[in-house]
PDB file of N, CA and C in Angstrom:
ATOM      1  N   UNK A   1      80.652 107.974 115.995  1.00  0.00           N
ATOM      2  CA  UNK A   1      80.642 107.557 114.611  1.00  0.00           C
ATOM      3  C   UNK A   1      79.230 107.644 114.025  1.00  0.00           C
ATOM      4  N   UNK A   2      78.125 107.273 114.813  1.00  0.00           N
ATOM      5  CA  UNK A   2      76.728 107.662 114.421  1.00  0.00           C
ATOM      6  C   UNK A   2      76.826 108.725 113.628  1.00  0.00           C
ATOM      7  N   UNK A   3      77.200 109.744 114.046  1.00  0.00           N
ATOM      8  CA  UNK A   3      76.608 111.154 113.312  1.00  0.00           C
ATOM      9  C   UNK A   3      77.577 111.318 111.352  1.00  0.00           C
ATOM     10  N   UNK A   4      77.836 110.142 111.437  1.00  0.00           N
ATOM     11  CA  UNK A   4      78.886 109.994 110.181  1.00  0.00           C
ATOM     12  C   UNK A   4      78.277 108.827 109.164  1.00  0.00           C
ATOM     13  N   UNK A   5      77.343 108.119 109.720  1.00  0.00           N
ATOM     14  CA  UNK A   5      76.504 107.132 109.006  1.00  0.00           C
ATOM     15  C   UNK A   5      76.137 107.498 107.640  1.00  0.00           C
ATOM     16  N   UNK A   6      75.870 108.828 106.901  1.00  0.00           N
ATOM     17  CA  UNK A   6      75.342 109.331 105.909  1.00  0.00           C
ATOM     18  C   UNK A   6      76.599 109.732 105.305  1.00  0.00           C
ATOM     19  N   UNK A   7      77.890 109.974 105.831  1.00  0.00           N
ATOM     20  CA  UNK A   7      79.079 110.387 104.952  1.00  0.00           C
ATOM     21  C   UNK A   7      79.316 109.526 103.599  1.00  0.00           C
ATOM     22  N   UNK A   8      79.366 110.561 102.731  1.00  0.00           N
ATOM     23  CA  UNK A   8      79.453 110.111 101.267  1.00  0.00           C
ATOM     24  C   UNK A   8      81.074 110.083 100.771  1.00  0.00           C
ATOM     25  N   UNK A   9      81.747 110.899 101.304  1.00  0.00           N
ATOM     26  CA  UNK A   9      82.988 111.044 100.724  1.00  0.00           C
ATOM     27  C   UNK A   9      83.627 111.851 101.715  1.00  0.00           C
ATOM     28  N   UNK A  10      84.683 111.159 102.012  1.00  0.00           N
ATOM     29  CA  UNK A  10      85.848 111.273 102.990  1.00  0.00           C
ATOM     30  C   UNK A  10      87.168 111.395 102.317  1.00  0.00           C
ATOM     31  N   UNK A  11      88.177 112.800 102.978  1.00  0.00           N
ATOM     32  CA  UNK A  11      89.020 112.936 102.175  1.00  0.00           C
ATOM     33  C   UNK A  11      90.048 113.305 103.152  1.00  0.00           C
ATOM     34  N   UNK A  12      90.815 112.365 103.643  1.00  0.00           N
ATOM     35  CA  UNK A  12      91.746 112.637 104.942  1.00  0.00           C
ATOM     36  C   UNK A  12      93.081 112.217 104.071  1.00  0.00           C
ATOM     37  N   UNK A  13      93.583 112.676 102.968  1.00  0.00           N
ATOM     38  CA  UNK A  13      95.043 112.378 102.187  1.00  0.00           C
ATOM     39  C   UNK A  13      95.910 113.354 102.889  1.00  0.00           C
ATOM     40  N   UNK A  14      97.197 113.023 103.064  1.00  0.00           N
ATOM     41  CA  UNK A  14      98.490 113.770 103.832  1.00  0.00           C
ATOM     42  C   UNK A  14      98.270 114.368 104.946  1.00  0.00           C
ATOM     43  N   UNK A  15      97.900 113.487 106.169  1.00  0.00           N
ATOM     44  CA  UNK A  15      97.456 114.158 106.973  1.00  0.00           C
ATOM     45  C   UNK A  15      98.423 113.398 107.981  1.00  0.00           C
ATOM     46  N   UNK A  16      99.445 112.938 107.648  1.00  0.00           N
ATOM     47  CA  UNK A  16     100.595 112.282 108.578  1.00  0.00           C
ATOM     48  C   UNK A  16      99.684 111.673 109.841  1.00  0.00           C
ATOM     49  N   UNK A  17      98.856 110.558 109.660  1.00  0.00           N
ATOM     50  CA  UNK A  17      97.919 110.063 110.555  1.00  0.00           C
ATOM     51  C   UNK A  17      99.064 109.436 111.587  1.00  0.00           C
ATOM     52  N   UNK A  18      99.587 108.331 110.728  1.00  0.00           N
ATOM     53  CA  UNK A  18     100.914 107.214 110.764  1.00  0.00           C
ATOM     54  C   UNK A  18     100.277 106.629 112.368  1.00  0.00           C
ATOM     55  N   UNK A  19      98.715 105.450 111.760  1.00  0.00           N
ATOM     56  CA  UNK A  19      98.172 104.765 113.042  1.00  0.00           C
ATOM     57  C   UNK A  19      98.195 103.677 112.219  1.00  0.00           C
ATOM     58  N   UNK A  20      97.289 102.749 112.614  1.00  0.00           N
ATOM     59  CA  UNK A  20      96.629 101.904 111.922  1.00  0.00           C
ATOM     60  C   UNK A  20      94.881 101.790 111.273  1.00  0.00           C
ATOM     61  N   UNK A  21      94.492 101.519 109.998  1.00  0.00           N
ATOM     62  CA  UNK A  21      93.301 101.954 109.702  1.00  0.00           C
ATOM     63  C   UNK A  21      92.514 101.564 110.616  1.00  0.00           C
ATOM     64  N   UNK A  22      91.115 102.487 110.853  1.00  0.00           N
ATOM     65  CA  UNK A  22      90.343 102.292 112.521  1.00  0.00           C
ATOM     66  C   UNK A  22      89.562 101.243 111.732  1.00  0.00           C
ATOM     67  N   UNK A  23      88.867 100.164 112.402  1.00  0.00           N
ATOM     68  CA  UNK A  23      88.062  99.634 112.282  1.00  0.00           C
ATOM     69  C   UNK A  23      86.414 100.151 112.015  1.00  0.00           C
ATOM     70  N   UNK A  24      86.274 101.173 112.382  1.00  0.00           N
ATOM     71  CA  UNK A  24      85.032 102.083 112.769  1.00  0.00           C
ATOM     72  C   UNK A  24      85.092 102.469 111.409  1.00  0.00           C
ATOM     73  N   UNK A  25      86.439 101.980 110.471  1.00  0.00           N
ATOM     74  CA  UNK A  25      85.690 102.623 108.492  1.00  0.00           C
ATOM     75  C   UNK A  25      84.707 101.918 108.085  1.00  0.00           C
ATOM     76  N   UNK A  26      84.581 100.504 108.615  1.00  0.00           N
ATOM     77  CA  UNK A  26      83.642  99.148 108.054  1.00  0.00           C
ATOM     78  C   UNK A  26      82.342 100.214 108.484  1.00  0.00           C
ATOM     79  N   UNK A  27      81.991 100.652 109.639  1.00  0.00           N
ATOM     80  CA  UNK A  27      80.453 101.380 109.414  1.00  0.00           C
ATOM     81  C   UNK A  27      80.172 102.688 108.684  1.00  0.00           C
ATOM     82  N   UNK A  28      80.747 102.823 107.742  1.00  0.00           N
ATOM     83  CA  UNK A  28      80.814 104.391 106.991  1.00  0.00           C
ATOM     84  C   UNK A  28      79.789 103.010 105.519  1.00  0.00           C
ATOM     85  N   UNK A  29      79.087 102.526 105.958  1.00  0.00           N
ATOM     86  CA  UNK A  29      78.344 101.600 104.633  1.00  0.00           C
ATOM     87  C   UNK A  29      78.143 102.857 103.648  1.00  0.00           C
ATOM     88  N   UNK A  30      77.642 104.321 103.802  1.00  0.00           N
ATOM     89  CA  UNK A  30      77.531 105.220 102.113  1.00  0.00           C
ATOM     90  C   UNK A  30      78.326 105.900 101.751  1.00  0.00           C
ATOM     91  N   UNK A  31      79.566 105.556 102.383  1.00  0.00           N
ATOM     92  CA  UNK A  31      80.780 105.841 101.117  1.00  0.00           C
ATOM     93  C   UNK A  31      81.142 105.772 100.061  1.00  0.00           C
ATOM     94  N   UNK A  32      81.320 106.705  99.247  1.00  0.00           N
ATOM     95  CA  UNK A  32      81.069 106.376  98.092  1.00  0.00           C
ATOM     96  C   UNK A  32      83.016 106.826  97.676  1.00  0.00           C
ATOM     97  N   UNK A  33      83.422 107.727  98.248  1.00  0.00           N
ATOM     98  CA  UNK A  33      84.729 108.048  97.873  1.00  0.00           C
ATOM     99  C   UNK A  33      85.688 107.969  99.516  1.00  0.00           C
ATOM    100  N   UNK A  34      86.917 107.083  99.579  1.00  0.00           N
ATOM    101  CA  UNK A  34      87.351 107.237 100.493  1.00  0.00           C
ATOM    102  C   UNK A  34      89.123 107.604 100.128  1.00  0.00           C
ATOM    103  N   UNK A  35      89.399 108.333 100.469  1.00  0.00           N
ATOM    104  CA  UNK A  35      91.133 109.001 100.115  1.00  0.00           C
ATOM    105  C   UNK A  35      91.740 109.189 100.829  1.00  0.00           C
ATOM    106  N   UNK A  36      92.295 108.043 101.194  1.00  0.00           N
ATOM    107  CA  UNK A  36      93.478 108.403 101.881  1.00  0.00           C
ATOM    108  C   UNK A  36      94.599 107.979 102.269  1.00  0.00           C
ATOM    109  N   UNK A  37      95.456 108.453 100.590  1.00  0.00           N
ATOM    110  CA  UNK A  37      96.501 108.162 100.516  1.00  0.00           C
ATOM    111  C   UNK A  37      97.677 109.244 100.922  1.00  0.00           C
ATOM    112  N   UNK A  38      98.834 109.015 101.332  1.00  0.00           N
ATOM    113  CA  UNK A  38      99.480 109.635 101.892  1.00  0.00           C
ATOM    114  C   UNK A  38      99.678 109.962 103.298  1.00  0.00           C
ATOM    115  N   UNK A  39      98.794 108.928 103.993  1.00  0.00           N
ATOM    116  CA  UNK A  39      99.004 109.261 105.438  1.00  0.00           C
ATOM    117  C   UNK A  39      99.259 108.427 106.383  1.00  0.00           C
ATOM    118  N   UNK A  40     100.324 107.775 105.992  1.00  0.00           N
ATOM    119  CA  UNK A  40     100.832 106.827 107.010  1.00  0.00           C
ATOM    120  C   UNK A  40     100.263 105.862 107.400  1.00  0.00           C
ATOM    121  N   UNK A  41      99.147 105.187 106.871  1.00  0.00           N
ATOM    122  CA  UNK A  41      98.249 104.284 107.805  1.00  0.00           C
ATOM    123  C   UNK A  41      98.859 103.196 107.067  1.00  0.00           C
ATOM    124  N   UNK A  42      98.693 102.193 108.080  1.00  0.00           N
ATOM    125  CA  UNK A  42      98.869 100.960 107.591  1.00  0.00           C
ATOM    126  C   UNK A  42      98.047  99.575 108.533  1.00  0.00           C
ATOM    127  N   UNK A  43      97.917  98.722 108.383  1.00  0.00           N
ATOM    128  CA  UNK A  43      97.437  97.638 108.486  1.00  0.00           C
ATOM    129  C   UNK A  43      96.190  96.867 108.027  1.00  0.00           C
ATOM    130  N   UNK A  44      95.432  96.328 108.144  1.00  0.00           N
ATOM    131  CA  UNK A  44      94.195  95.765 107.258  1.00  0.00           C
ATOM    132  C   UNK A  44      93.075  96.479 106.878  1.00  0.00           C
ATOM    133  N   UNK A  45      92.533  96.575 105.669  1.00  0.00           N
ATOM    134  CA  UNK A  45      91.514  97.505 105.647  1.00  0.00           C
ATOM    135  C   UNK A  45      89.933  96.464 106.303  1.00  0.00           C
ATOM    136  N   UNK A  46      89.197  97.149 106.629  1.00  0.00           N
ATOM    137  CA  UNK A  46      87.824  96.744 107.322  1.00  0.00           C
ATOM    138  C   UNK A  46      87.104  95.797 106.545  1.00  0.00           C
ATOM    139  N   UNK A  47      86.906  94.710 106.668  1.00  0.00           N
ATOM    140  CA  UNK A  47      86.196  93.880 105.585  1.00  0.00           C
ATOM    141  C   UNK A  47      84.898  94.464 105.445  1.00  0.00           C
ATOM    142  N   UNK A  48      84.185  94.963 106.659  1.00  0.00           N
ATOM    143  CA  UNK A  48      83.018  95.426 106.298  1.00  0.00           C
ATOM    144  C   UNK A  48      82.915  96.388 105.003  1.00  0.00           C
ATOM    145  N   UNK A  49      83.463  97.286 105.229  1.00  0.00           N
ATOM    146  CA  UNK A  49      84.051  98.486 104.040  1.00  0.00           C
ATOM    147  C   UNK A  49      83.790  98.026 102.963  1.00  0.00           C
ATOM    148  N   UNK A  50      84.737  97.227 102.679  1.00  0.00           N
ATOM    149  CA  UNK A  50      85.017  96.304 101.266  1.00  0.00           C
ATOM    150  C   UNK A  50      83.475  95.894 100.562  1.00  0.00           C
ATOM    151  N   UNK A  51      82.897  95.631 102.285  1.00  0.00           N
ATOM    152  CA  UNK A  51      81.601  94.511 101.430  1.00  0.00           C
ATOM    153  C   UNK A  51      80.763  95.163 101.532  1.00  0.00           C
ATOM    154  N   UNK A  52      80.052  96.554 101.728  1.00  0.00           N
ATOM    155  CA  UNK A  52      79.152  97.812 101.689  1.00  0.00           C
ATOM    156  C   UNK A  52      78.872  97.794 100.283  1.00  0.00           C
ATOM    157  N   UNK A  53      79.698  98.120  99.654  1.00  0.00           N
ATOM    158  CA  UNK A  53      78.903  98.189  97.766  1.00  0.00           C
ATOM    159  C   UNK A  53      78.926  99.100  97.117  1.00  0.00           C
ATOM    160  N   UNK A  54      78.633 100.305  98.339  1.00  0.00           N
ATOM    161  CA  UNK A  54      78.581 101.545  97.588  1.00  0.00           C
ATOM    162  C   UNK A  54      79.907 102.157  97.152  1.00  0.00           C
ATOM    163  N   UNK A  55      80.810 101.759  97.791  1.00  0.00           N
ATOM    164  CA  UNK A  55      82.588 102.356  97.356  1.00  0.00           C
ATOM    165  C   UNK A  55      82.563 102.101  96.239  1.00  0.00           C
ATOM    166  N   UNK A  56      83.285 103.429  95.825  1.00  0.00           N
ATOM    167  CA  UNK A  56      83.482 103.740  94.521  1.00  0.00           C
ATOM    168  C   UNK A  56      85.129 103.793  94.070  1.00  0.00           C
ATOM    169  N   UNK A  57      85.487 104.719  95.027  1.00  0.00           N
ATOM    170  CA  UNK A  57      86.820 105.436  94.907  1.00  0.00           C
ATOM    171  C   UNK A  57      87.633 104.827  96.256  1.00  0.00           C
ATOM    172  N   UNK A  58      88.633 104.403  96.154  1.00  0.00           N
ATOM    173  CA  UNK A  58      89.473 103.791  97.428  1.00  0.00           C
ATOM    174  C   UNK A  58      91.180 103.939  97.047  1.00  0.00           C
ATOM    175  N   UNK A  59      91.451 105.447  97.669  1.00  0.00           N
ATOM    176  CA  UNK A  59      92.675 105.723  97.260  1.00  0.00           C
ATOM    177  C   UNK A  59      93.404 105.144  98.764  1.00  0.00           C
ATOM    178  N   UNK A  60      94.141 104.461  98.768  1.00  0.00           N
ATOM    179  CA  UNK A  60      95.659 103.822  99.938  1.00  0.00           C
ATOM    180  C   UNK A  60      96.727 104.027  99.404  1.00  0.00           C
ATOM    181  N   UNK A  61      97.298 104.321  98.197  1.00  0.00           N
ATOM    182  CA  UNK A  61      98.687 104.610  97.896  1.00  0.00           C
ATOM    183  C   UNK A  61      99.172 105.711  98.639  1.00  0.00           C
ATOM    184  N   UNK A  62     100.877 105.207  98.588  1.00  0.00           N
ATOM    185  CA  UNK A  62     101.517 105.952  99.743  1.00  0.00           C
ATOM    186  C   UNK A  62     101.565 105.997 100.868  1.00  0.00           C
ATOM    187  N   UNK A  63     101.367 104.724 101.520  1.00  0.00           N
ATOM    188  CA  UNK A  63     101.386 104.966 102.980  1.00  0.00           C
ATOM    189  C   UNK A  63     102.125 103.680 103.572  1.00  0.00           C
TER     190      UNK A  63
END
């Protein structure tokens, strides 16, 4: 996950994941766009995530 620390925008929509969201999203802190709706995930999103600041965009519909 280190080498992902600088990811700005993540775009994993319809990708029939159908897990549960990883915990390992709470350290993506410079996200600025995260999408990904349509892929089956379900269960709690990362509080860390939430409380980073920089999210902008947080698509979960559809899943």
């Amino acid at each position: 996950m280190a080498l992902f620390m600088n990811l700005h925008y993540l775009n994993l929509y319809r990708n029939d994941l159908h897990t549960q969201l990883p915990l390992e999203l709470g350290l993506l802190c410079n996200l600025t766009v995260l999408d990904l709706h349509s892929s089956g995930l379900y269960g709690t999103m990362p509080s860390d995530l939430c409380e980073a600041g920089s999210l902008a965009v947080l698509q979960l519909d559809r899943n």
